[in-house]
C-alpha atoms as a PDB file:
ATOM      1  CA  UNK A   1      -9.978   4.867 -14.585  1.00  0.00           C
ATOM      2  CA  UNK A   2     -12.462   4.449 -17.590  1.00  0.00           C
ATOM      3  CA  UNK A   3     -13.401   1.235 -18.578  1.00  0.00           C
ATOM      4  CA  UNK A   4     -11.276   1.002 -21.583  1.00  0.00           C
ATOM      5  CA  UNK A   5      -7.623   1.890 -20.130  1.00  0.00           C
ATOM      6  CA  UNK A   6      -5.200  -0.926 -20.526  1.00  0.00           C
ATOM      7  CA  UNK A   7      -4.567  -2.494 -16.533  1.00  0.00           C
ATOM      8  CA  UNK A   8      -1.307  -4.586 -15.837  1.00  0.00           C
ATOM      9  CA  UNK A   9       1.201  -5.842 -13.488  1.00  0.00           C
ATOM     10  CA  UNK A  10       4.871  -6.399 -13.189  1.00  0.00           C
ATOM     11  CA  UNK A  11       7.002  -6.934 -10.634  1.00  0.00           C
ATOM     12  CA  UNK A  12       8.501  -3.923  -9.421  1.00  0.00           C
ATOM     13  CA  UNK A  13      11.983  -2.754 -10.731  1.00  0.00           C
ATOM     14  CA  UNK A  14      14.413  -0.482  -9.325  1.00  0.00           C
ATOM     15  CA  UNK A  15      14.185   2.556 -11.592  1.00  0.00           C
ATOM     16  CA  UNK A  16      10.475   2.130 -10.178  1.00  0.00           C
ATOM     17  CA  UNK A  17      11.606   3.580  -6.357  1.00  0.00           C
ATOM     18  CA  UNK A  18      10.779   7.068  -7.384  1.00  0.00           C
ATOM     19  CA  UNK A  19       7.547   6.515  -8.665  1.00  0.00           C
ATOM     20  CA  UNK A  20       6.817   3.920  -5.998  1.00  0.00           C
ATOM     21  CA  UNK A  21       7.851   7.004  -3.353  1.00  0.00           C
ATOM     22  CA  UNK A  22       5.844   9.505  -5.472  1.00  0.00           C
ATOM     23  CA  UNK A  23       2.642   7.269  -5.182  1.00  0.00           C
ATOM     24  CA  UNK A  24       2.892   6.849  -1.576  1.00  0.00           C
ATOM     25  CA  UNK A  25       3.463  10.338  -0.671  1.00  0.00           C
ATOM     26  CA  UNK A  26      -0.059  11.305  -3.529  1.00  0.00           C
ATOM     27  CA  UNK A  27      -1.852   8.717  -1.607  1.00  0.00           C
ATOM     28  CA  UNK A  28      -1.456   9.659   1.344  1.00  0.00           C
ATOM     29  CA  UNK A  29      -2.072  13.046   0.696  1.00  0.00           C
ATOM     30  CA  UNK A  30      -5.137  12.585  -1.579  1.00  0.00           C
ATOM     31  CA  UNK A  31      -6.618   9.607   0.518  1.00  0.00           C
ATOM     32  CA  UNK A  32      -6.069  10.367   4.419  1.00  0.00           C
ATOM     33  CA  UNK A  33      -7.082  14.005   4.633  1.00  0.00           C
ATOM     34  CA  UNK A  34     -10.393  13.884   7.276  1.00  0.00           C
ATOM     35  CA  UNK A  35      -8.746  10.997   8.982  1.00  0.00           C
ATOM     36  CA  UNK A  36      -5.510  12.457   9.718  1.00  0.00           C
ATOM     37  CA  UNK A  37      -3.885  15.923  10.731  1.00  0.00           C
ATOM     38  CA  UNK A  38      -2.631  18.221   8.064  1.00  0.00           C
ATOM     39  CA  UNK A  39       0.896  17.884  10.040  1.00  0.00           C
ATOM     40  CA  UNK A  40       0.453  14.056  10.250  1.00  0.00           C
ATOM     41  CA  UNK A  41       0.141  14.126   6.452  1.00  0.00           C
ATOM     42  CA  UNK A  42       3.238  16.577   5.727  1.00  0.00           C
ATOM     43  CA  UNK A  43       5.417  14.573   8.213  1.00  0.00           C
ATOM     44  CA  UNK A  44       3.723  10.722   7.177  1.00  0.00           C
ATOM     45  CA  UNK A  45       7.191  10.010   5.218  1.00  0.00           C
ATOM     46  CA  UNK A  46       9.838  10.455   7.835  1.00  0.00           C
ATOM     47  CA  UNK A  47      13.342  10.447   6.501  1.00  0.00           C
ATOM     48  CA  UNK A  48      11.988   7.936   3.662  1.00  0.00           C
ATOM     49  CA  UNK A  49      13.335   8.816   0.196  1.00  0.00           C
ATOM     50  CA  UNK A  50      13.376   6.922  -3.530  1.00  0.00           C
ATOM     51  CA  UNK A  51      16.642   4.652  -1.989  1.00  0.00           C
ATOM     52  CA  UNK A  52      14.099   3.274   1.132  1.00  0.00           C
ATOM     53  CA  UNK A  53      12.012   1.686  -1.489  1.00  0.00           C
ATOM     54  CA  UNK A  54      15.034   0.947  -3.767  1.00  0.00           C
ATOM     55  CA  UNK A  55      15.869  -1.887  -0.797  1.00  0.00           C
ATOM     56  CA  UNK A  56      12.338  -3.258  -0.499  1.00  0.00           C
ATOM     57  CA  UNK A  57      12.014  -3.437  -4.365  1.00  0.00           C
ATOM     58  CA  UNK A  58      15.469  -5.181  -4.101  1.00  0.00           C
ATOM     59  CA  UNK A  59      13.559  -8.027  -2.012  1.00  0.00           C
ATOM     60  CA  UNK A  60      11.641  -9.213  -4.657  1.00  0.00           C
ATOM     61  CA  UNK A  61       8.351  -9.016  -3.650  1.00  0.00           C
ATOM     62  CA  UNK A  62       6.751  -5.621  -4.665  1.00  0.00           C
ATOM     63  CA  UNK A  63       3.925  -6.012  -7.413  1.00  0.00           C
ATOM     64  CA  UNK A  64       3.523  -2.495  -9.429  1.00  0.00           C
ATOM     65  CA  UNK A  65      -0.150  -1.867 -11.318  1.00  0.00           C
ATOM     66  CA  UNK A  66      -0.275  -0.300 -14.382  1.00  0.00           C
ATOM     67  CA  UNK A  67      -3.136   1.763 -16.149  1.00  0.00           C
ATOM     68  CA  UNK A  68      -1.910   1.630 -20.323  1.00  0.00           C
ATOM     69  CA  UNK A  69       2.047   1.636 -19.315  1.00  0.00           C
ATOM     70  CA  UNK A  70       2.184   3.996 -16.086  1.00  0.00           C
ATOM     71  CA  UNK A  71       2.649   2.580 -13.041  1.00  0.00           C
ATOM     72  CA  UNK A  72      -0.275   4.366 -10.682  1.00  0.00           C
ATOM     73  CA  UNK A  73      -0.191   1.695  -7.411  1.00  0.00           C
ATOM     74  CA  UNK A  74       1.772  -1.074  -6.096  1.00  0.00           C
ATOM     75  CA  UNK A  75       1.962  -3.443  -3.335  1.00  0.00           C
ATOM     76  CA  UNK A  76       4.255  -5.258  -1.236  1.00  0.00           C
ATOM     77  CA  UNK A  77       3.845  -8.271   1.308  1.00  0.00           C
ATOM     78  CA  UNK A  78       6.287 -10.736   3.080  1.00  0.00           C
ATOM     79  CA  UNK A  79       5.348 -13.768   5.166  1.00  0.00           C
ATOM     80  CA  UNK A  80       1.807 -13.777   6.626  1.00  0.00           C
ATOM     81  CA  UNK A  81       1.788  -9.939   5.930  1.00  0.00           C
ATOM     82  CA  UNK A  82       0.859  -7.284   3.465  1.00  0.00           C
ATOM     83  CA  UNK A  83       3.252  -4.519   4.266  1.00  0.00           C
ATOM     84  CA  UNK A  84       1.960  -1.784   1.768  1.00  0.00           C
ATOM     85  CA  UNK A  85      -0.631  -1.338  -0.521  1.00  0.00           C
ATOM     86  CA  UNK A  86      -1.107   2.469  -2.611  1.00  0.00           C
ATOM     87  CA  UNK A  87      -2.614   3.895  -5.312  1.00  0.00           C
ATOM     88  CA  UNK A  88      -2.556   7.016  -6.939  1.00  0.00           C
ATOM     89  CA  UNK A  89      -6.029   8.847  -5.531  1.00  0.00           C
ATOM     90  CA  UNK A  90      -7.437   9.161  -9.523  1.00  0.00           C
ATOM     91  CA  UNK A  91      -7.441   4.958 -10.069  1.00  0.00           C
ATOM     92  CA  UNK A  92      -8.818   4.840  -6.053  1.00  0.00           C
ATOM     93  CA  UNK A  93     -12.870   3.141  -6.484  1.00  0.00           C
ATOM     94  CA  UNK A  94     -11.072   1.808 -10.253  1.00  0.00           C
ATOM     95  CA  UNK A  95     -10.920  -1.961  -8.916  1.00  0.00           C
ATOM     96  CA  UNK A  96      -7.278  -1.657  -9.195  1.00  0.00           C
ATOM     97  CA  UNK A  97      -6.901  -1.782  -5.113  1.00  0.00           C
ATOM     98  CA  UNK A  98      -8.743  -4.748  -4.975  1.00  0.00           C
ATOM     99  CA  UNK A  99      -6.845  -6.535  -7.646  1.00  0.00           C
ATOM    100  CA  UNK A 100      -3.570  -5.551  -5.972  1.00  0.00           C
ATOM    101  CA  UNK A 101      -4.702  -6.897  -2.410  1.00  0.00           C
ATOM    102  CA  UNK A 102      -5.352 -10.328  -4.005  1.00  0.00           C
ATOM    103  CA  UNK A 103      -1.338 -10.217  -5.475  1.00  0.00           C
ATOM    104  CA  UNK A 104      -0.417  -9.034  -1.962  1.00  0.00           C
ATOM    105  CA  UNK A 105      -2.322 -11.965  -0.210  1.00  0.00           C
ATOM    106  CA  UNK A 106      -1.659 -14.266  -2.354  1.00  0.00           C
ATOM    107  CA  UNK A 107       2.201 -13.658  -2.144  1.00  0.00           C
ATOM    108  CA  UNK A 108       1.953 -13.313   1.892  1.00  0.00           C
ATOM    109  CA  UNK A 109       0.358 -16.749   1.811  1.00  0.00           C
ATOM    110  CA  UNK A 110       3.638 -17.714  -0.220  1.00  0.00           C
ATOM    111  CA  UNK A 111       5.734 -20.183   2.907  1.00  0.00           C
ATOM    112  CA  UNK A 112       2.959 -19.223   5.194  1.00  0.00           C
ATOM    113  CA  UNK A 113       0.301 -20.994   6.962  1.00  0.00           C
ATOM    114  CA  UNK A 114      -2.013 -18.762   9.424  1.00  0.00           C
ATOM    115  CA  UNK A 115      -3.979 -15.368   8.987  1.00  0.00           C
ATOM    116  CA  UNK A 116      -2.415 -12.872   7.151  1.00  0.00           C
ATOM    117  CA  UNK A 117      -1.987  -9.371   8.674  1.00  0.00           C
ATOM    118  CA  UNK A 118      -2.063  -5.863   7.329  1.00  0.00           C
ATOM    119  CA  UNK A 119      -1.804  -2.516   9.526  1.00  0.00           C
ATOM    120  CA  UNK A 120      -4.758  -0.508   7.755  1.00  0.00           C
ATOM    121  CA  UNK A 121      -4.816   3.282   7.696  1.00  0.00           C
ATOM    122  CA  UNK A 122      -8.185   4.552   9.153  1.00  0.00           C
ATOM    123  CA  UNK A 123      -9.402   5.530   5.919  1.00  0.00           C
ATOM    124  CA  UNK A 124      -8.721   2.303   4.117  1.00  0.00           C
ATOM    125  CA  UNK A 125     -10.363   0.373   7.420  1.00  0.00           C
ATOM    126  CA  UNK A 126     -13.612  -0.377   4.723  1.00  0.00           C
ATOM    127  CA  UNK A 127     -11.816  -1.356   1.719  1.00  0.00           C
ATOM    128  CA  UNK A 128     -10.138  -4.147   3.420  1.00  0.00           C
ATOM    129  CA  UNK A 129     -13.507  -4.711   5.520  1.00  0.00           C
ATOM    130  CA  UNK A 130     -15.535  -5.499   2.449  1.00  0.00           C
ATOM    131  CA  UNK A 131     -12.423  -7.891   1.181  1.00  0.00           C
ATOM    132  CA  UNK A 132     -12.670 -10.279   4.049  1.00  0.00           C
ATOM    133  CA  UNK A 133     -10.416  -9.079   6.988  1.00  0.00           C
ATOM    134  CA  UNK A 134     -11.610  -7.889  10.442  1.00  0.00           C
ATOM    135  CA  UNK A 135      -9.995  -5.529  12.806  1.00  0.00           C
ATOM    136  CA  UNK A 136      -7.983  -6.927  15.752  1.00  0.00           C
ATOM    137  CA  UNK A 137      -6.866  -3.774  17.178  1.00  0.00           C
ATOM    138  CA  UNK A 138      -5.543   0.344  16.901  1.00  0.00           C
ATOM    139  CA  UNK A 139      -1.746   1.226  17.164  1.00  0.00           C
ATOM    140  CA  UNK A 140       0.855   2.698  15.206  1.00  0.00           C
ATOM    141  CA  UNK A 141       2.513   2.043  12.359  1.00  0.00           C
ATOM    142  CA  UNK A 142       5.751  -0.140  12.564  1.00  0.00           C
ATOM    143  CA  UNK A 143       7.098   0.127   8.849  1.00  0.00           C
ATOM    144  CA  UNK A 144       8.843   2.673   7.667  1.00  0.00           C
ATOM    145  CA  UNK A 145      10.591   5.749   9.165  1.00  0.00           C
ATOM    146  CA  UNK A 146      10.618   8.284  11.091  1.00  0.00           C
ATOM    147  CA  UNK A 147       7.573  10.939  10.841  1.00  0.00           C
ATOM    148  CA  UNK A 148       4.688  11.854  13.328  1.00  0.00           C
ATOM    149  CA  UNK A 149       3.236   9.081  15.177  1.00  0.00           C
ATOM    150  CA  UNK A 150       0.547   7.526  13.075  1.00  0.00           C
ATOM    151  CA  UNK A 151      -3.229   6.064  14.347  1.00  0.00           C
ATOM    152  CA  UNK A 152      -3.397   2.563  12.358  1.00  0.00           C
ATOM    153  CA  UNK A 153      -5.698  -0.689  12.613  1.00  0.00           C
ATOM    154  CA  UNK A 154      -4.351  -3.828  12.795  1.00  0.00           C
ATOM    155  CA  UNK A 155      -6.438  -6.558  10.347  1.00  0.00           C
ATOM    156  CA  UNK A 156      -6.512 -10.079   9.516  1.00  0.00           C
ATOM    157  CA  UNK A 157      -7.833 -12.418   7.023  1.00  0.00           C
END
C-alpha cells in the first residue's frame, strides 16, 4: 500500500459477504503458510460460504477497510471480543491492520466493561503483541465452521 492510496472505512454491507469471504480465505492462505499445514490451510473454511458472513454482516458490527474504493480487510467484534480481523496479504505491514484493531476494540468496548479478548492465529501472535494484548493461553478456534482443527492463542487487552 503506497503512501498515496486513498484508505477508508464503512460499515460492512451485504453485497460485501463475498468479498469479506474472498479476503478471509487470501489471508489465510497468504499469511499462515509456515505456521500452519498445507491441509490446515485448504480445509481452514469449513462449510463457510458468502451467506455465513451475510448473517454476521447482518449484525451490524463488521467494519470493512478500503484502499481508493476496494474493500481489502475488515473486522468484526461483539461484546468484550474481537471476533475477526483480515486483510488481504498485499495491504499486510500497510498500517491498515492496526487501524482496523482500534475500530474492533473500540466497538468490543461498546456495553462492555473488562479486558477484551481475541483468539489470535499463531502468525498474527506479534501484531497484536506490539498493540497491547498478552497471551493467556493455546486452543482452538471456536468461530466459525467446520474445517481441520486449528492451533490458536487466546489474548487480552
Amino acid at each position: 500500500m503506497s503512501a498515496d492510496s486513498e484508505v477508508s472505512f464503512r460499515t460492512a454491507r451485504r453485497d460485501d459477504a463475498e468479498t469479506v469471504f474472498n479476503i478471509t480465505k487470501a489471508s489465510i492462505a497468504g499469511l499462515s503458510r509456515g505456521c500452519y499445514s498445507q491441509a490446515q490451510i485448504e480445509n481452514w473454511m469449513g462449510e463457510r460460504t458468502p451467506r455465513f458472513y451475510e448473517d454476521l454482516i447482518a449484525k451490524g458490527r463488521m467494519t470493512v477497510g478500503l484502499r481508493n474504493g476496494i474493500v481489502v480487510g475488515f473486522v468484526d467484534a461483539e461484546p468484550g471480543e474481537v471476533t475477526r480481523l483480515f486483510v488481504l496479504p498485499e495491504a499486510a505491514g500497510s498500517g491498515l491492520g492496526q487501524r482496523l484493531l482500534e475500530i474492533g476494540v473500540a466497538q468490543a468496548r461498546l456495553g462492555h466493561d473488562g479486558p477484551i479478548r481475541l483468539e489470535a492465529t499463531i502468525n498474527a501472535e506479534t501484531f497484536y503483541r506490539r498493540y497491547g494484548f498478552r497471551s493467556t493461553g493455546r486452543g482452538q478456534f471456536s468461530h466459525g465452521l467446520g474445517g481441520e482443527p486449528i492451533e490458536i492463542v487466546h489474548m487480552e487487552l
